[in-house]
C-alpha atoms as a PDB file:
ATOM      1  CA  UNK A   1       1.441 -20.545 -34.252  1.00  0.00           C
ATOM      2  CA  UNK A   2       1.200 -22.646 -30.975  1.00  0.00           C
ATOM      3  CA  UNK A   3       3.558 -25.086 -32.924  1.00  0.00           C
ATOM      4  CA  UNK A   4       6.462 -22.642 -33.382  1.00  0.00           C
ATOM      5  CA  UNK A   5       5.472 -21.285 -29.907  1.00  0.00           C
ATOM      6  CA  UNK A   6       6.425 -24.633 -28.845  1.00  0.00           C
ATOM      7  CA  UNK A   7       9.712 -24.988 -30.198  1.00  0.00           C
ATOM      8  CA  UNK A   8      10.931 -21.739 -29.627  1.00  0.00           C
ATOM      9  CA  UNK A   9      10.322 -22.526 -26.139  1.00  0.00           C
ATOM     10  CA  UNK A  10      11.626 -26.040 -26.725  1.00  0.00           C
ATOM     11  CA  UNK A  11      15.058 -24.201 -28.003  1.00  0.00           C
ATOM     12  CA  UNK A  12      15.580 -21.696 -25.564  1.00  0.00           C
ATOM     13  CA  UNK A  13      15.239 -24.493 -23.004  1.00  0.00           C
ATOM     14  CA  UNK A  14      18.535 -26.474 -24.790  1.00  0.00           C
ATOM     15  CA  UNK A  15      20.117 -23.161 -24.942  1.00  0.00           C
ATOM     16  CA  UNK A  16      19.871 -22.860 -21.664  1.00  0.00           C
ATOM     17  CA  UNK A  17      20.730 -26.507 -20.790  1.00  0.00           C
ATOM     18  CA  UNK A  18      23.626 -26.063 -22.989  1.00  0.00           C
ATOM     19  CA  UNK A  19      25.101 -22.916 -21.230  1.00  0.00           C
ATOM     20  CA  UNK A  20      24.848 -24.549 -17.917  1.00  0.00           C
ATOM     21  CA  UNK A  21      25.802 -27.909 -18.650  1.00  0.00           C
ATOM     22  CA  UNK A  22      22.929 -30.156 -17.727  1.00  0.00           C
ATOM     23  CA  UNK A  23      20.164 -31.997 -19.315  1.00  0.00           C
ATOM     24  CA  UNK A  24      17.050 -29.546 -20.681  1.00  0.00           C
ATOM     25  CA  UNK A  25      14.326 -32.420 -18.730  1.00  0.00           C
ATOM     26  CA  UNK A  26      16.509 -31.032 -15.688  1.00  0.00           C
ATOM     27  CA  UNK A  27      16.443 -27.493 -16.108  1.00  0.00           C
ATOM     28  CA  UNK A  28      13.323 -27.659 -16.545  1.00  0.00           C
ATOM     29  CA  UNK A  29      12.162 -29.996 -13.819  1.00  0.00           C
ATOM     30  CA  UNK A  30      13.803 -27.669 -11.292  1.00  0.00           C
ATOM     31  CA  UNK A  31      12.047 -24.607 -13.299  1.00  0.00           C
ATOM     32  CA  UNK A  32       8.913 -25.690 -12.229  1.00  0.00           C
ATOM     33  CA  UNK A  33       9.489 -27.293  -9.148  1.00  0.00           C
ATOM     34  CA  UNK A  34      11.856 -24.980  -7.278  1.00  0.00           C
ATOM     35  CA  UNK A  35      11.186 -21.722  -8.533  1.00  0.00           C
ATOM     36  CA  UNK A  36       7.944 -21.616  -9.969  1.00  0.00           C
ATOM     37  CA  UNK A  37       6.229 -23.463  -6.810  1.00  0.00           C
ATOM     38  CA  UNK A  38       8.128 -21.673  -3.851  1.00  0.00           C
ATOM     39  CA  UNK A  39       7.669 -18.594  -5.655  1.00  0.00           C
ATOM     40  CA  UNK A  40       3.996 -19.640  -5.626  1.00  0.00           C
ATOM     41  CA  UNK A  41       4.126 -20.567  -1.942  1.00  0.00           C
ATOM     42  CA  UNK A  42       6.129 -17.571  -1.292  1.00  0.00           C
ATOM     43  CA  UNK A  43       3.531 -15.222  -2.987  1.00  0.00           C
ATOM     44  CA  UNK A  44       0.205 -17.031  -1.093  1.00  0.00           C
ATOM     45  CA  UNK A  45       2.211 -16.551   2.210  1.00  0.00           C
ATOM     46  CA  UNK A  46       2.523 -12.543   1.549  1.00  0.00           C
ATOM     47  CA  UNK A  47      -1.008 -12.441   1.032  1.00  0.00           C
ATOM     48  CA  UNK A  48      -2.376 -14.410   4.258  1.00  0.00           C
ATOM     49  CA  UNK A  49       0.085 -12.192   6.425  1.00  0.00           C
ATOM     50  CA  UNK A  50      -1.044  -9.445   4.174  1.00  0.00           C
ATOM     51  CA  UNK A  51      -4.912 -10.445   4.698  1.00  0.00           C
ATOM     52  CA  UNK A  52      -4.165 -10.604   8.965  1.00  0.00           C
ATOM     53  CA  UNK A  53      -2.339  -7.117   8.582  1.00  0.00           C
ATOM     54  CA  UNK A  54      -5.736  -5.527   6.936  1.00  0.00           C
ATOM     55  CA  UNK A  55      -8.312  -7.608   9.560  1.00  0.00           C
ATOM     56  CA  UNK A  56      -5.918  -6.470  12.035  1.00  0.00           C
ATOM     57  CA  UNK A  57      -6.144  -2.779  11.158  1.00  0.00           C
ATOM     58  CA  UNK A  58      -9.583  -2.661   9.992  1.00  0.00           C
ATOM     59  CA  UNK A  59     -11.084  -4.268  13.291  1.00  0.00           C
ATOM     60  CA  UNK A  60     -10.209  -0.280  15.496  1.00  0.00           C
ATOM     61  CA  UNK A  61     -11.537   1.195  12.171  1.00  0.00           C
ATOM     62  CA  UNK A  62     -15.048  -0.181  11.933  1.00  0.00           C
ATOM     63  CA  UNK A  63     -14.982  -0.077  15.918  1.00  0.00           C
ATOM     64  CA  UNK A  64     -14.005   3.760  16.107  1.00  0.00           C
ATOM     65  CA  UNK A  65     -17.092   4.413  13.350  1.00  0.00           C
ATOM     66  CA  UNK A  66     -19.738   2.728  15.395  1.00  0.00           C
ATOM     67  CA  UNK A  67     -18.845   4.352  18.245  1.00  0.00           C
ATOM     68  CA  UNK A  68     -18.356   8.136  16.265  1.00  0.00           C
ATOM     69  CA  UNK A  69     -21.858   6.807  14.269  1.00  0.00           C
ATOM     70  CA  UNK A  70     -23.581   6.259  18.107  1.00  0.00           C
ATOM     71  CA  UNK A  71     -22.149   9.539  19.278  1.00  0.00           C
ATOM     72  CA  UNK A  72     -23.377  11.446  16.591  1.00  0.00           C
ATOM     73  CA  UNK A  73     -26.657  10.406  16.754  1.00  0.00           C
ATOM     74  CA  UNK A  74     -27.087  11.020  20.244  1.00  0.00           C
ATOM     75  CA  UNK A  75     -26.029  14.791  20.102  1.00  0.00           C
ATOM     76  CA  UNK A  76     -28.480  14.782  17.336  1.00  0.00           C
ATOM     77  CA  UNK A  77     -31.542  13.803  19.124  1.00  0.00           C
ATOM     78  CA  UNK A  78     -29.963  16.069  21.768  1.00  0.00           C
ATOM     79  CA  UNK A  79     -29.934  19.155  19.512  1.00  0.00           C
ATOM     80  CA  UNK A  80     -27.043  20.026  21.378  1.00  0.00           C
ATOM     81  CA  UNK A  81     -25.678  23.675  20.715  1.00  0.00           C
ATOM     82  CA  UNK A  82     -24.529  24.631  16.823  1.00  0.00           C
ATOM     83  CA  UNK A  83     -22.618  23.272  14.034  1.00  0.00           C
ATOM     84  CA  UNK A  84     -19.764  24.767  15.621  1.00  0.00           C
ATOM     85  CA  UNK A  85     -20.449  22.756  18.887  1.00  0.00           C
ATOM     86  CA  UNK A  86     -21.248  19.904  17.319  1.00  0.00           C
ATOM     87  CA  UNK A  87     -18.118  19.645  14.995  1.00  0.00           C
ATOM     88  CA  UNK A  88     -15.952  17.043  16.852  1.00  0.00           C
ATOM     89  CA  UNK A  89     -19.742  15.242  18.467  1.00  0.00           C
ATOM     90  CA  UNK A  90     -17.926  13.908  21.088  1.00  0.00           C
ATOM     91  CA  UNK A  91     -15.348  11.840  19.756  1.00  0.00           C
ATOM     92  CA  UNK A  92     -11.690  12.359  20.065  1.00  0.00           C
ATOM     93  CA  UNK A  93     -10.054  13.640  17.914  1.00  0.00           C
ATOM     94  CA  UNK A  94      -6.639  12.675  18.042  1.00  0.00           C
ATOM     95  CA  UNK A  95      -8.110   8.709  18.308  1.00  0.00           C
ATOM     96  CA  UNK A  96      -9.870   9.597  14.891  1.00  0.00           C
ATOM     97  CA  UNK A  97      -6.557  10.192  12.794  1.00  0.00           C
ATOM     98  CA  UNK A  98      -4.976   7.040  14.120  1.00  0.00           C
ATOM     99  CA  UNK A  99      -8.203   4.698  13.249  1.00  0.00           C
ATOM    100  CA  UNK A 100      -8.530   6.855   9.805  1.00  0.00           C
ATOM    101  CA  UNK A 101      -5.151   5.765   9.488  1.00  0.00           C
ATOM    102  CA  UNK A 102      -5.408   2.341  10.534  1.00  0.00           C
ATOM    103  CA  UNK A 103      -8.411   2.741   8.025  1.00  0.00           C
ATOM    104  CA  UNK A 104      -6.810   3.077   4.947  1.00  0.00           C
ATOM    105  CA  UNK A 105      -3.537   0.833   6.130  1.00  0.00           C
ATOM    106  CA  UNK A 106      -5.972  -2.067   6.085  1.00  0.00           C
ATOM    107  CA  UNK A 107      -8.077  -1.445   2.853  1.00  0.00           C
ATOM    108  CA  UNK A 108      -4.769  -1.175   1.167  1.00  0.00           C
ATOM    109  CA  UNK A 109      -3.438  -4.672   2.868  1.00  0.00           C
ATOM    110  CA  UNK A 110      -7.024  -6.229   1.725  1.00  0.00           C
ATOM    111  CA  UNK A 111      -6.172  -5.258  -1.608  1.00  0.00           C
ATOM    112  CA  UNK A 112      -2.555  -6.632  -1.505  1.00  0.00           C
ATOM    113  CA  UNK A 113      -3.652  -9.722  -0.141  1.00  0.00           C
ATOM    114  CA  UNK A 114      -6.096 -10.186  -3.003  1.00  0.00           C
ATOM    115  CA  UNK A 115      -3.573  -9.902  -5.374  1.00  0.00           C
ATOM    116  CA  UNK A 116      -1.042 -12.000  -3.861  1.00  0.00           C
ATOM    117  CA  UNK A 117      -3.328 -14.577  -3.221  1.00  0.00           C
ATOM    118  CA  UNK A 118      -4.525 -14.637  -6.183  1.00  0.00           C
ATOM    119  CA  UNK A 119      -1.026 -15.019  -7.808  1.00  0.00           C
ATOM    120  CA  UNK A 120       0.313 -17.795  -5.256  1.00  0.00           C
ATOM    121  CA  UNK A 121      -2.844 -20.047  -5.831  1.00  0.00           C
ATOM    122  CA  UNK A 122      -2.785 -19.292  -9.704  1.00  0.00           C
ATOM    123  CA  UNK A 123       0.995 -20.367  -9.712  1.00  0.00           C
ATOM    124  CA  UNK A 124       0.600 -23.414  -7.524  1.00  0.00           C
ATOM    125  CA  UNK A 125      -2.299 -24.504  -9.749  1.00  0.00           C
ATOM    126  CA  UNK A 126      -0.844 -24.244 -13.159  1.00  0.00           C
ATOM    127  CA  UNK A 127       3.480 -24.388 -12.773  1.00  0.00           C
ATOM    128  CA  UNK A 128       3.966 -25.149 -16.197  1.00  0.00           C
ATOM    129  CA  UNK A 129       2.776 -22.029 -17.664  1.00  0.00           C
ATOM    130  CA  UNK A 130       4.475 -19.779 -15.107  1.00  0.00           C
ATOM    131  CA  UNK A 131       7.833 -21.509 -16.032  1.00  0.00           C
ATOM    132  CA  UNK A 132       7.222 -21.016 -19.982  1.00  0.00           C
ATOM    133  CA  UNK A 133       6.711 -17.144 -19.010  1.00  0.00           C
ATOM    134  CA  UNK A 134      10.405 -17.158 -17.400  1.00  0.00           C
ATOM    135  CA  UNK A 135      11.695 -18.931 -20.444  1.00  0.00           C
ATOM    136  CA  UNK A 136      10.134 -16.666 -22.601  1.00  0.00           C
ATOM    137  CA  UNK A 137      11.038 -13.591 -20.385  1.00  0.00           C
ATOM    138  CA  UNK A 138       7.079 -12.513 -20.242  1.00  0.00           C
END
């Protein structure tokens, strides 16, 4: 099966070669080269500025929640007023929609930049099979 794998790809690749008017070695030399690896490099660069994007949003977050977590716990051991009283412990309010925002902006830029990075390093690594994917159309 890998054998007629190989040739199918092996005849697509003169197809191609033939339609454009150059040598297959060629096409497929600047397959993996140009777009294969830039499209790798391209991919690991969306995921570092994706990776800064979530530290950068995530560092307010995690501040704003140790500083709701301390509040809360002193108008506990206060045993300030009731529930009612006690409902926005000292924190404002307003500041905790932007850092719940800025929360959720930056777990979903973590998760991007796991993905991308993931997918730039795996094409930089292997080129070859990333350009038999494009040949194929998979």
């Amino acid at each position: 099966m890998n054998e007629q794998m190989g040739q199918e790809i092996l005849q697509r690749i003169d197809v191609l070669a033939a339609k454009l008017g150059i040598a297959a070695e060629y096409l497929w030399d600047v397959l993996v080269r140009q777009q294969v690896l830039v499209n790798g490099w391209v991919t690991l660069a969306c995921g570092i500025v994706a990776l800064v994007v979530g530290i950068l949003c995530w560092r307010p977050f995690w501040g704003f929640m140790a500083e709701a977590q301390s509040s809360w716990r002193v108008y506990m051991e206060e045993g300030c007023g009731t529930i009612l009283e006690r409902k926005a412990f000292g924190v404002n309010t307003q500041m905790a929609g932007v850092c719940i925002l800025l929360g959720l902006v930056g777990g979903i830029s973590l998760v991007m930049a796991i993905a991308c990075i993931i997918g730039g390093v795996s094409h930089l690594i292997n080129p070859a099979y990333y350009a038999f994917r494009a040949i194929v159309g998979g």
